[in-house]
C-alpha atoms as a PDB file:
ATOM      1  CA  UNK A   1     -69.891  46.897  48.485  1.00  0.00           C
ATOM      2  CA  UNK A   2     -71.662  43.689  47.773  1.00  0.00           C
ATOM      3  CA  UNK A   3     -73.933  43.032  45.409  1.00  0.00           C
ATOM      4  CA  UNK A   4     -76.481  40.052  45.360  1.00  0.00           C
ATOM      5  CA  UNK A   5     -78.811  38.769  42.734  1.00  0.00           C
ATOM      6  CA  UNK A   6     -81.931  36.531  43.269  1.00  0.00           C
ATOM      7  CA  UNK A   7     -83.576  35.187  40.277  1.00  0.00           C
ATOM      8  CA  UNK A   8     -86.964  35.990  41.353  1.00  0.00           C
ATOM      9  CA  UNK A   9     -89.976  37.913  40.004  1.00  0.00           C
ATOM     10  CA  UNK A  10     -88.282  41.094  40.817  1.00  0.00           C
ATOM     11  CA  UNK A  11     -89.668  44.032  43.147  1.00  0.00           C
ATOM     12  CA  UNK A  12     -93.322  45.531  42.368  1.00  0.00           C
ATOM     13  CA  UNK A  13     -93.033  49.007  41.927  1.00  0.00           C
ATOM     14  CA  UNK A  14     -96.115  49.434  44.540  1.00  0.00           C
ATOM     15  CA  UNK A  15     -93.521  48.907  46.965  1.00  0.00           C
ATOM     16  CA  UNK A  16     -90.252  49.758  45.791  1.00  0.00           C
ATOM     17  CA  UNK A  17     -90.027  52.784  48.108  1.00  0.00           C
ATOM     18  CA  UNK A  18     -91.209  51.060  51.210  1.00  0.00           C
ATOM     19  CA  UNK A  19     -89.757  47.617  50.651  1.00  0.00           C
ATOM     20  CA  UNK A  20     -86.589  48.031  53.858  1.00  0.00           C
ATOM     21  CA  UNK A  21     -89.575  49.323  56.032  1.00  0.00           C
ATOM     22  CA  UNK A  22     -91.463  47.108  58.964  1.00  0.00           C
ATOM     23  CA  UNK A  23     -94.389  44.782  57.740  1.00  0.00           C
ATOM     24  CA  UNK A  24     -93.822  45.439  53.711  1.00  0.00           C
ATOM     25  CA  UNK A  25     -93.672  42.115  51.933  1.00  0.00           C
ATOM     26  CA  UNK A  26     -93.962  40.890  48.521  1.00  0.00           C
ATOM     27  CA  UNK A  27     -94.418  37.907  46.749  1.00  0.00           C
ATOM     28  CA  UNK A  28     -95.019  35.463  49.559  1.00  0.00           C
ATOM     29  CA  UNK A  29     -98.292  34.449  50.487  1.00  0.00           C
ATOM     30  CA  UNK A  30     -97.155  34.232  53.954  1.00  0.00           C
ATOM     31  CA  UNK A  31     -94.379  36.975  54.420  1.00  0.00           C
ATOM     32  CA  UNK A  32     -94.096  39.075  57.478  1.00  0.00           C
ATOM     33  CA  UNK A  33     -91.891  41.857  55.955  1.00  0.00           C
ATOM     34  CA  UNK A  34     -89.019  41.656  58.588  1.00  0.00           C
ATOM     35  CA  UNK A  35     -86.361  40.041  56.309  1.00  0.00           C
ATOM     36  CA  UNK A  36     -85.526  43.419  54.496  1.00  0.00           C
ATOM     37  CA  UNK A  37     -86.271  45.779  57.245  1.00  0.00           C
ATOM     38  CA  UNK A  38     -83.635  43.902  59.701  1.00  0.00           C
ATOM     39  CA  UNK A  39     -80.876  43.941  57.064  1.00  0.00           C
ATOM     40  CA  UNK A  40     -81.426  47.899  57.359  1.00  0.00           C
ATOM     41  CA  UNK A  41     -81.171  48.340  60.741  1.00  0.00           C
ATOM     42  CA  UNK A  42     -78.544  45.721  61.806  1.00  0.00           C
ATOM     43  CA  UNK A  43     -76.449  47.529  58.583  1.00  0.00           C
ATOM     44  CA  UNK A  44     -77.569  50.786  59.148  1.00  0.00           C
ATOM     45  CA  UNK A  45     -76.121  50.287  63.526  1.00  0.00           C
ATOM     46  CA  UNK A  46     -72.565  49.127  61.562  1.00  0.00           C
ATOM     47  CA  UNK A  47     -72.637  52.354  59.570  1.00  0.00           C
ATOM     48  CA  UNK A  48     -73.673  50.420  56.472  1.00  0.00           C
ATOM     49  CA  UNK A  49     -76.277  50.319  53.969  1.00  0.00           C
ATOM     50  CA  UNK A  50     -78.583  48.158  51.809  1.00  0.00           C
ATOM     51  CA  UNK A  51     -80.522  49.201  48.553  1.00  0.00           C
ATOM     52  CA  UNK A  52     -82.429  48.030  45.796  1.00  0.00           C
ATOM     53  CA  UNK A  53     -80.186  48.080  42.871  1.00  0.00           C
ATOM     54  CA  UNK A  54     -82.038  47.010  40.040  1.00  0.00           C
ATOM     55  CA  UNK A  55     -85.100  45.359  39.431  1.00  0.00           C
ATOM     56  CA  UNK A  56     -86.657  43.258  36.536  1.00  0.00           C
ATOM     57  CA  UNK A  57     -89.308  40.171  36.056  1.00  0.00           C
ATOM     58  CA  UNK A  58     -85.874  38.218  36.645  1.00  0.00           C
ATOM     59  CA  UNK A  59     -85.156  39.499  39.417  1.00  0.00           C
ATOM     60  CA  UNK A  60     -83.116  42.007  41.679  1.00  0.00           C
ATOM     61  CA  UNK A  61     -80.363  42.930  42.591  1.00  0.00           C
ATOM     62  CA  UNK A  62     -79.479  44.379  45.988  1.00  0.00           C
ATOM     63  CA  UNK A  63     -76.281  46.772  46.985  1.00  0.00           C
ATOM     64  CA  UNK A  64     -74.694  46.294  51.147  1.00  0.00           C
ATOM     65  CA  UNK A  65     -72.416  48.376  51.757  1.00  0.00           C
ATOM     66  CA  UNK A  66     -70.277  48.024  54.786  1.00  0.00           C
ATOM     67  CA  UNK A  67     -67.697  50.294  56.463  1.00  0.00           C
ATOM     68  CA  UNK A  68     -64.273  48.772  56.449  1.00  0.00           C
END
């Protein structure tokens, strides 16, 4: 399991739920929403994971979990 921390505004509850799927972004003026959404499916092929951990005005953190 990894864990990783950004020191950003955190994740808007609007989208908590939908934030790993295609075209959900937050927070960028310009985002496309593919950042998140490939982590999840180039994990989920490798039999891993990602999550949102926590979330807070300073930030999130996010969970990866690979298979050894």
């Amino acid at each position: 399991i990894l864990e990783i921390k950004d020191d950003g505004c955190g994740v808007s509850p609007t989208v908590q739920d939908t934030i790993f799927e295609k075209d959900v972004t937050f927070g960028k003026a310009n985002g496309t929403g593919f950042g998140l959404y490939h982590a999840r499916l180039f994990l989920s092929r490798w039999g891993g994971s990602i999550s949102l951990k926590d979330t807070s005005t300073t930030g999130s953190v996010f969970a990866i979990k690979i298979p050894l």
